[in-house]
Structure formats: C-alpha cells, structure tokens
C-alpha atoms as a PDB file:
ATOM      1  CA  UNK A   1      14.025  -1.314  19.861  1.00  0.00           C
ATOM      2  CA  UNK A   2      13.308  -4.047  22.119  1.00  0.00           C
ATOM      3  CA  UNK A   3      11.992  -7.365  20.130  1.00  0.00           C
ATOM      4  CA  UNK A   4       8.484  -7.892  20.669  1.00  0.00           C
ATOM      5  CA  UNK A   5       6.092 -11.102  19.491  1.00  0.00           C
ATOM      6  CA  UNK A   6       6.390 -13.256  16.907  1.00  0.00           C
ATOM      7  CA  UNK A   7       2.762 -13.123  15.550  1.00  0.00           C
ATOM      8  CA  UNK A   8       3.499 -15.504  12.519  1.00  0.00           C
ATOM      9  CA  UNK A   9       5.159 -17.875  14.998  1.00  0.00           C
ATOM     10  CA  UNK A  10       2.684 -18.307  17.365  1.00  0.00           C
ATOM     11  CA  UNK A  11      -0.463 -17.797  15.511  1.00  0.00           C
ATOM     12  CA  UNK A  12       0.492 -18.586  11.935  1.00  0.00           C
ATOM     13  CA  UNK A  13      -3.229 -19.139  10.812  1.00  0.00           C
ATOM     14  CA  UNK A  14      -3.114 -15.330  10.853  1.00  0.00           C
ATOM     15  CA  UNK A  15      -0.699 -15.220   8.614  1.00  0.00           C
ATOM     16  CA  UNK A  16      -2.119 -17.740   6.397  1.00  0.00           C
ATOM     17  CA  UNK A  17      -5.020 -15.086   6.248  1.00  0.00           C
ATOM     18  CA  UNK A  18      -3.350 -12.520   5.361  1.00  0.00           C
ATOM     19  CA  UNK A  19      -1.730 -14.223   2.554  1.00  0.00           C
ATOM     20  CA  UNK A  20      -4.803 -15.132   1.348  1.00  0.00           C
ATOM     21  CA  UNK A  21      -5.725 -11.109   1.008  1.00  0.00           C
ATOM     22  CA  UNK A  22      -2.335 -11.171  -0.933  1.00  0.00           C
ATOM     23  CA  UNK A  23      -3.108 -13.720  -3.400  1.00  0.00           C
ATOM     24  CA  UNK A  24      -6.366 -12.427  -4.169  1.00  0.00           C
ATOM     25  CA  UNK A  25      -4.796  -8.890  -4.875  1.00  0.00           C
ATOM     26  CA  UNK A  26      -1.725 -10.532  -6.896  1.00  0.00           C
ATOM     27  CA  UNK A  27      -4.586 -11.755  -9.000  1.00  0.00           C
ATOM     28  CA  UNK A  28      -6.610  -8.857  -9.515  1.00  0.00           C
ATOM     29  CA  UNK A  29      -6.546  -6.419 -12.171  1.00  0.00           C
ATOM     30  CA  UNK A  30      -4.725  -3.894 -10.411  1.00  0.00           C
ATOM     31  CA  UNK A  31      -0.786  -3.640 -12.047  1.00  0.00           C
ATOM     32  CA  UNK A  32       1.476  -5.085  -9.824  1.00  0.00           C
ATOM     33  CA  UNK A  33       3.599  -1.226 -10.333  1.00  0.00           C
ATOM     34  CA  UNK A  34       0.430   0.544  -9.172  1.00  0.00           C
ATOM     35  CA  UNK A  35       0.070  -2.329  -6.130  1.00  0.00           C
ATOM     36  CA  UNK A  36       3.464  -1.365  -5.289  1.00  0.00           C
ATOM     37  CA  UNK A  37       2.723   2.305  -5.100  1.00  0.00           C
ATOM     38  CA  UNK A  38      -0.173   2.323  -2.826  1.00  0.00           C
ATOM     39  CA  UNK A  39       2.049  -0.089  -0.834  1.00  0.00           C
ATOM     40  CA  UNK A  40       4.950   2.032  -0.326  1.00  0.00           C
ATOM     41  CA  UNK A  41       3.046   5.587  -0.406  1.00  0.00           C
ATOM     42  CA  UNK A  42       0.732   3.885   2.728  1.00  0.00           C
ATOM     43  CA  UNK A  43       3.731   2.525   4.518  1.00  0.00           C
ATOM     44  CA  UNK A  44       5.303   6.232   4.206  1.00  0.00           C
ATOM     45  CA  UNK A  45       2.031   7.992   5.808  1.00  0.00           C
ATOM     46  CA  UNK A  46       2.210   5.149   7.853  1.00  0.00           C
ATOM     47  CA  UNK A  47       5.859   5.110   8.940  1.00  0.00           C
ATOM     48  CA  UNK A  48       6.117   1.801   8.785  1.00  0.00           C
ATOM     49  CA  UNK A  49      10.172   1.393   8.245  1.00  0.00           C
ATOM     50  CA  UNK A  50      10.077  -2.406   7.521  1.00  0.00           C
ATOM     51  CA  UNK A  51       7.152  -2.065   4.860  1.00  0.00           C
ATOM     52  CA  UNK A  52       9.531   0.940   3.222  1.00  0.00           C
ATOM     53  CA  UNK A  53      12.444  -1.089   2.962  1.00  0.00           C
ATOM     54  CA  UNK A  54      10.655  -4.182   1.351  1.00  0.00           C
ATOM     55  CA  UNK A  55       8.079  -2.423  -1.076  1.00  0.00           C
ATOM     56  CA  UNK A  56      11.071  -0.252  -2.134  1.00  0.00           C
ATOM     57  CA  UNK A  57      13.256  -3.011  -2.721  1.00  0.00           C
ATOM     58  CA  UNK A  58      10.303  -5.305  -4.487  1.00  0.00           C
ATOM     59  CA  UNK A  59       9.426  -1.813  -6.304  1.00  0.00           C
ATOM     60  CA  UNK A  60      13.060  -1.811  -7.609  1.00  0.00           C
ATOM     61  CA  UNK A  61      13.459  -5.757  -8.509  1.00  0.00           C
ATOM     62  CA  UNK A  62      10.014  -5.504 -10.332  1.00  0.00           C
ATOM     63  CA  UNK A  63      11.364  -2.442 -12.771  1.00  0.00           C
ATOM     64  CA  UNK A  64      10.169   0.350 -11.119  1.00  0.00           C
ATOM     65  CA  UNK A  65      12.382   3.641 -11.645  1.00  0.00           C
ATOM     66  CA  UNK A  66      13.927   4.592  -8.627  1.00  0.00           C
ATOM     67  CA  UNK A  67      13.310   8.750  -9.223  1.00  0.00           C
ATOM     68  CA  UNK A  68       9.264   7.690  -9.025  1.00  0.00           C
ATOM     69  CA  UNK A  69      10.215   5.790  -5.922  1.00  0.00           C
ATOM     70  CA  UNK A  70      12.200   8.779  -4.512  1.00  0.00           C
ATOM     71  CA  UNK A  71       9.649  10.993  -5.251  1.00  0.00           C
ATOM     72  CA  UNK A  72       6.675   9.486  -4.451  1.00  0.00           C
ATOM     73  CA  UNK A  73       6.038  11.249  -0.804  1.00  0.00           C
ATOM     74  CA  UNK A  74       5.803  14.448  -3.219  1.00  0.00           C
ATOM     75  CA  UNK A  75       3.650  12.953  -5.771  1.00  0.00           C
ATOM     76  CA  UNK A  76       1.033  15.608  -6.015  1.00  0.00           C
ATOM     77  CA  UNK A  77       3.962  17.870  -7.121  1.00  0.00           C
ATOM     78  CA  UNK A  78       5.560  16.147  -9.990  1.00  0.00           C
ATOM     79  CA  UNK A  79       4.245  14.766 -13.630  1.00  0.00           C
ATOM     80  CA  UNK A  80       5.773  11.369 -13.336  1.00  0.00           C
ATOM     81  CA  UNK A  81       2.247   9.439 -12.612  1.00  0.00           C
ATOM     82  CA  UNK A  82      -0.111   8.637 -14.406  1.00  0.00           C
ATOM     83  CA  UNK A  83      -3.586   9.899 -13.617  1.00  0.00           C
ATOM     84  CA  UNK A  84      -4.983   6.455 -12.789  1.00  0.00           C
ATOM     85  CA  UNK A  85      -1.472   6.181 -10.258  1.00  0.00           C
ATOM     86  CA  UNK A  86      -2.521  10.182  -9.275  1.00  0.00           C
ATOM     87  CA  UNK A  87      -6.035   8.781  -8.145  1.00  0.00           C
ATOM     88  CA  UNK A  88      -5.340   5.591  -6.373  1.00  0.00           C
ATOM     89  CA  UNK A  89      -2.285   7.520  -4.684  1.00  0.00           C
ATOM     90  CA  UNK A  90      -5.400  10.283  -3.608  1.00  0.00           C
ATOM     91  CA  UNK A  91      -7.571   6.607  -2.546  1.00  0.00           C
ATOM     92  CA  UNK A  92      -4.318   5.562  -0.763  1.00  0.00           C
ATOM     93  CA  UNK A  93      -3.815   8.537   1.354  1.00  0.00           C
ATOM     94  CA  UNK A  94      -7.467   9.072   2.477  1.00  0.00           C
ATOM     95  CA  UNK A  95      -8.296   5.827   2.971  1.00  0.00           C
ATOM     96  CA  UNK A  96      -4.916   5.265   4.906  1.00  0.00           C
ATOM     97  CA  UNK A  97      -6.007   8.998   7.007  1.00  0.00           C
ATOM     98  CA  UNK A  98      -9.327   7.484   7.396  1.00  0.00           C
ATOM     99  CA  UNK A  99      -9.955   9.449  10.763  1.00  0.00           C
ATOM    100  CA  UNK A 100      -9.665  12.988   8.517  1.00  0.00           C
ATOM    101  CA  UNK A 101     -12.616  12.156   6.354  1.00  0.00           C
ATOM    102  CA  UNK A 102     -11.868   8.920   4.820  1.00  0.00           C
ATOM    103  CA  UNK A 103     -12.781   8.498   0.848  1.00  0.00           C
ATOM    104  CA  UNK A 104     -14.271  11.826  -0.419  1.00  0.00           C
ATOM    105  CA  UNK A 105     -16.444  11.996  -2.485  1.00  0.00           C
ATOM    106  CA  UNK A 106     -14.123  13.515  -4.782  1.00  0.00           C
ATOM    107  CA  UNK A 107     -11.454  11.472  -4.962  1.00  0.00           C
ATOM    108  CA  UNK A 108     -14.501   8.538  -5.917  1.00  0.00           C
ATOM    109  CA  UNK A 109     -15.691  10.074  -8.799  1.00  0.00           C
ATOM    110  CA  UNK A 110     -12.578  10.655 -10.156  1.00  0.00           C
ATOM    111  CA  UNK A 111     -12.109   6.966  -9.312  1.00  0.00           C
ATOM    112  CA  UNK A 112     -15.196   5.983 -11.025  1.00  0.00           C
ATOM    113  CA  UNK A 113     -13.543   7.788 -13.965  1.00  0.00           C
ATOM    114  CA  UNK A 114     -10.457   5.998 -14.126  1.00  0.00           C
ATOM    115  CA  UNK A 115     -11.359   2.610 -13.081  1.00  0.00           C
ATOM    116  CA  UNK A 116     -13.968  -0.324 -13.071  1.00  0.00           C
ATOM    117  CA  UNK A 117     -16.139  -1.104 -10.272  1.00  0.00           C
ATOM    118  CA  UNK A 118     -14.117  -4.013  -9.624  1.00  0.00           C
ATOM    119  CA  UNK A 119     -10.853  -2.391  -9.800  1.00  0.00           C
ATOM    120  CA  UNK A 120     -12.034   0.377  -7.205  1.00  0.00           C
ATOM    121  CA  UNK A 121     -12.673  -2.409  -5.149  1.00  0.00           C
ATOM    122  CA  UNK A 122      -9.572  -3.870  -5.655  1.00  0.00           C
ATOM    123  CA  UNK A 123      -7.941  -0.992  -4.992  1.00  0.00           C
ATOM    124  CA  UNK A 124      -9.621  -0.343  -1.953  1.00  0.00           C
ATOM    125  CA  UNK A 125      -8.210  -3.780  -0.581  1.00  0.00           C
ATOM    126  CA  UNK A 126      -4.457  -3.422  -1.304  1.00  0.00           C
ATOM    127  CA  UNK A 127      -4.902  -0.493   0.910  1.00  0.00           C
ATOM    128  CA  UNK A 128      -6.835  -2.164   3.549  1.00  0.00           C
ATOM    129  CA  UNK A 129      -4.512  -5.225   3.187  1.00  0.00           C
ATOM    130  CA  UNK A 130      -1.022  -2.979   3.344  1.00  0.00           C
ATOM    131  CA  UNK A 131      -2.969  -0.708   6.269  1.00  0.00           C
ATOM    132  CA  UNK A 132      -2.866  -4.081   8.029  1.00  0.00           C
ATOM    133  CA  UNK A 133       0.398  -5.202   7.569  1.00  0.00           C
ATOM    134  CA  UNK A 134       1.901  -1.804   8.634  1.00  0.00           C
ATOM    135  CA  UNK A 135      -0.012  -1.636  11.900  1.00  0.00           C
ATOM    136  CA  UNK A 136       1.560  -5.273  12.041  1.00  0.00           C
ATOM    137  CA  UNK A 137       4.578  -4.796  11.165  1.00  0.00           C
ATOM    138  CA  UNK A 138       4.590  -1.570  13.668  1.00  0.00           C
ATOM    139  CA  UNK A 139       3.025  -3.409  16.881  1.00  0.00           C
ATOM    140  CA  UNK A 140       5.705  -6.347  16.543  1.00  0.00           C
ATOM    141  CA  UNK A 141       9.148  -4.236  15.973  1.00  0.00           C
ATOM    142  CA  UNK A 142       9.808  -5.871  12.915  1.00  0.00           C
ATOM    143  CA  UNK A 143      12.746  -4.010  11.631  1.00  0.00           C
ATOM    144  CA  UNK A 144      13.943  -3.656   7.843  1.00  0.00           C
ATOM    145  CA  UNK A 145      15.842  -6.263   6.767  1.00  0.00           C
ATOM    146  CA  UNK A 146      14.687  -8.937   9.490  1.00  0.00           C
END
C-alpha cells in the first residue's frame, strides 16, 4: 500500500481538534470499556485495520477479556454484553451505516431506557469521533502498528 499524506504533519491543528473530541469523551460518563467497544465494533464495520489493531490492543491493556473482543463482530449472538453494551453496540452500527437508515427509532428508545440524555449524547460522539478517525485513518494508509 503505497504511503499517502501525513495529515498530522502538515496540518496538525486538525489533529489538535480531534484530540479535543477525545478529551471531551475521556471525560464523559461513558466507561472507558464501553468507549472501547463502540471503537473497535465501528472500526470492524468500518474496516479500518489500523483502528482494529490499536482499540484491540488499548481494549486488552485496559482489562478487557479478549473472548468479548473476539467475539464482538457476533455480538448480537452471544450473552457476554450487557444490555446497555447491547444498545450502544445497536447505536454504533446504525449510526456507523448511517446511509441504511441511520438511528431508528428503535434502537433510541431502548437508548432512552438505558441511558441519560447526556450519555446518549455522549455516546453518539464516540461514534462520530471514531467514524472520523477511521475514514482518516483509511484515506491516509496508515497501517497497524505505524
């Protein structure tokens, strides 16, 4: 894969944006195991191979169980989530498949069940934030590892 621009290099306010997005998520209310979820489950649909590779690994370092990690592509068919991890991982793929529907209405109310206002929100942006770092991390060639 030929190496393509160095977006952080050359524009690095960018960057500096999109850590912002991070900080305000590392500070939210969402649990850094369920952040790393909708990272990795997005990155999947998304098959973004660099974003795999890291939210795996940071999964892993953080004490996630590597079965759950293994599995999580199959999610719907296991009992290893929880059913506020079930309903953000529902949030995560439609939101991530926006051009199929995008949020039902569905999949919000069970939200609305689980979760706070402000944590559907929050929720909502650690997908939008790890949407944009795939399509990122896709566009550039940034390979796992690098």
């Amino acid at each position: 894969m030929n190496k393509r621009i160095d977006i952080n290099a050359i524009q690095p306010q960018a960057y500096k944006a999109m850590y912002g997005l991070e900080a305000y998520l590392a500070a939210s209310e969402i649990p850094k195991s369920l952040r790393h979820l909708i990272k990795l489950r997005a990155s999947q649909i998304n098959g973004c191979a660099f974003c795999i590779n890291m939210h795996f690994e940071e999964a892993l370092k953080d004490g996630e169980e590597n079965r759950r990690l293994h599995l999580l592509n199959a999610w719907r068919e296991t009992s290893l989530y929880s059913e506020e991890e079930r309903v953000a991982l529902a949030m995560t793929e439609e939101i991530t498949l926006i051009s199929r529907n995008g949020l039902s209405a569905e999949t919000y109310e069970m939200a609305a069940r689980v979760f706070s206002e402000t944590q559907i929100a929050q929720i909502i942006m650690a997908i939008v934030a790890i949407n944009a770092w795939n399509r990122i991390a896709i566009s550039t060639h940034l390979q796992p590892g690098a």
